[in-house]
C-alpha atoms as a PDB file:
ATOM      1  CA  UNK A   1      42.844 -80.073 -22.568  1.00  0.00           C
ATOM      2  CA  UNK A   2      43.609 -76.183 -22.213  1.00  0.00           C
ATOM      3  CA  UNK A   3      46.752 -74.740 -24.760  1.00  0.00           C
ATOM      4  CA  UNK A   4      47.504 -71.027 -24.009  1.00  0.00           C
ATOM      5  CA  UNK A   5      47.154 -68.381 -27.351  1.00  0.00           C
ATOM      6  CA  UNK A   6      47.820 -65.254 -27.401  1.00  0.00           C
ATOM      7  CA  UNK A   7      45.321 -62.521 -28.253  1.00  0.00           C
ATOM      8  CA  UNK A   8      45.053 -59.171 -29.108  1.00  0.00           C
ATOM      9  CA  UNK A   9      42.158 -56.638 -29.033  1.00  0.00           C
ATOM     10  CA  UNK A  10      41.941 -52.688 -30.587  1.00  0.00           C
ATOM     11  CA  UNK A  11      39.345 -51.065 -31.163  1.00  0.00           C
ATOM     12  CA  UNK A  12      37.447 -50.212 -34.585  1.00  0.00           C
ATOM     13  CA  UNK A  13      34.841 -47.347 -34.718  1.00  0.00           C
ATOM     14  CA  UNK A  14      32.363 -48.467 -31.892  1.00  0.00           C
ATOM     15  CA  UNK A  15      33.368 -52.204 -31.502  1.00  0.00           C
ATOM     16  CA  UNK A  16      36.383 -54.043 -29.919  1.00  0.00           C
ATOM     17  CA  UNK A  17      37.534 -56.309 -32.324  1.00  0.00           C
ATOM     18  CA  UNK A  18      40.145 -59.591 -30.663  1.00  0.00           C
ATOM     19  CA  UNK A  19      42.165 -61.413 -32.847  1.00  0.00           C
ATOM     20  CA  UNK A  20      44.050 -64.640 -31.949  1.00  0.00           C
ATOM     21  CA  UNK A  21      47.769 -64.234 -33.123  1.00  0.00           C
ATOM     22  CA  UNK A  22      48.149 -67.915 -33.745  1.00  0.00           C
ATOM     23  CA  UNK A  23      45.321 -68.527 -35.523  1.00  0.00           C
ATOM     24  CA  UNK A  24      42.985 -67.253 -37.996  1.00  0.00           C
ATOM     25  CA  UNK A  25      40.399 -66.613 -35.987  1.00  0.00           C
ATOM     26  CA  UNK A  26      39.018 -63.003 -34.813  1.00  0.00           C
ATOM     27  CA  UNK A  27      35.717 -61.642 -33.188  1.00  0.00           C
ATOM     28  CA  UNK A  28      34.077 -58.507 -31.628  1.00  0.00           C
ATOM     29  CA  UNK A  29      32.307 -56.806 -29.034  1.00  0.00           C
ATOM     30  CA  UNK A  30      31.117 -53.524 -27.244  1.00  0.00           C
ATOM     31  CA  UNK A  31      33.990 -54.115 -24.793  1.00  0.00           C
ATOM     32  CA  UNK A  32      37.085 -55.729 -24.728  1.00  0.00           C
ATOM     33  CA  UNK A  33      35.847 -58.242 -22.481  1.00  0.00           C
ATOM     34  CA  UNK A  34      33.309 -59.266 -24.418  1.00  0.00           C
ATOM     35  CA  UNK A  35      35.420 -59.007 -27.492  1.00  0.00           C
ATOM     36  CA  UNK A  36      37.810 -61.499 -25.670  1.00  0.00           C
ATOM     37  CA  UNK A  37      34.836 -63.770 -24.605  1.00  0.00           C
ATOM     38  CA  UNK A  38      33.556 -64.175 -28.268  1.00  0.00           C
ATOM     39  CA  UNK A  39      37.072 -64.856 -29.122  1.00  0.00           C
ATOM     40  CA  UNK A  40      36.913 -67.838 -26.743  1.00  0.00           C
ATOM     41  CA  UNK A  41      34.157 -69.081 -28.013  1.00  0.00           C
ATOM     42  CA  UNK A  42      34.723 -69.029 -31.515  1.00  0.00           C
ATOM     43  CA  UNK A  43      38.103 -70.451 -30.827  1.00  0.00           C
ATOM     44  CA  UNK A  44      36.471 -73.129 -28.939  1.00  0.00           C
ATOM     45  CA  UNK A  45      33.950 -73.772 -32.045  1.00  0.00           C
ATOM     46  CA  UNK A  46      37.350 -73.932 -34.254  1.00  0.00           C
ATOM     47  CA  UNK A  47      38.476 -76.922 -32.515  1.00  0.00           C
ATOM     48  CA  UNK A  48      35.062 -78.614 -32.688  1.00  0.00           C
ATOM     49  CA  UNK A  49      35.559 -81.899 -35.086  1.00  0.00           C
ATOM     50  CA  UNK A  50      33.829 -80.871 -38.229  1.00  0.00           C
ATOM     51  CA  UNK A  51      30.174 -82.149 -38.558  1.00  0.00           C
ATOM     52  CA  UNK A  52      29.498 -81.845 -42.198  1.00  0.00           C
ATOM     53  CA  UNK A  53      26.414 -83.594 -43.609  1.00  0.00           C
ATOM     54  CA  UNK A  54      28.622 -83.871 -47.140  1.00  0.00           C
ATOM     55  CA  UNK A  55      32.005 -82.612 -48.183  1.00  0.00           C
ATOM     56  CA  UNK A  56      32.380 -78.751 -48.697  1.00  0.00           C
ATOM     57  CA  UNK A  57      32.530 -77.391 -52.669  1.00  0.00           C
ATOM     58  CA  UNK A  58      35.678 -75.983 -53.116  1.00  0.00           C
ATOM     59  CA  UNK A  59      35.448 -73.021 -55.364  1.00  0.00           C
ATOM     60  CA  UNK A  60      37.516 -71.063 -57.555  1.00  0.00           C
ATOM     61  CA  UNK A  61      37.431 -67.217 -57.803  1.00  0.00           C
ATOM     62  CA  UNK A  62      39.280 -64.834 -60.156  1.00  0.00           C
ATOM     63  CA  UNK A  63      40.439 -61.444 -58.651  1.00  0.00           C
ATOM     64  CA  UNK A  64      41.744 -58.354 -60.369  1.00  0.00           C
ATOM     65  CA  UNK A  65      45.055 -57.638 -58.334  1.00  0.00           C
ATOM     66  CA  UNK A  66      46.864 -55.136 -61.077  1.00  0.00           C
ATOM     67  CA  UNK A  67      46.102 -51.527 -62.742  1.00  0.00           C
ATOM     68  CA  UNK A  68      44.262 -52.199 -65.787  1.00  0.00           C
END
């Protein structure tokens, strides 16, 4: 099954960097077009059914966010 998304590529220093606006899911390249083809494809990987040998660790972090 194909669903539509919509995408949206700029550029950042030499690479074009695509970003899907519906997901969290961005990518890069030396051209647009390839920085939209890696965007497919790691889309594509997204939807994949997770393969996981054993559950993944969930982790905590702490992160200064304030002045000190």
């Amino acid at each position: 099954m194909k669903r539509p998304f919509a995408a949206t590529v700029w550029r950042e220093g030499r690479w074009y960097v695509s970003q899907c606006l519906e997901l969290d899911v961005a990518s890069q390249g030396d051209t647009e077009e390839e920085a939209l083809a890696n965007l497919k494809e790691a889309m594509e990987l997204h939807f994949e059914p997770p393969q996981a040998t054993r559950p993944p660790q969930v982790r905590l972090i702490e992160v200064e966010v304030g002045a000190a």
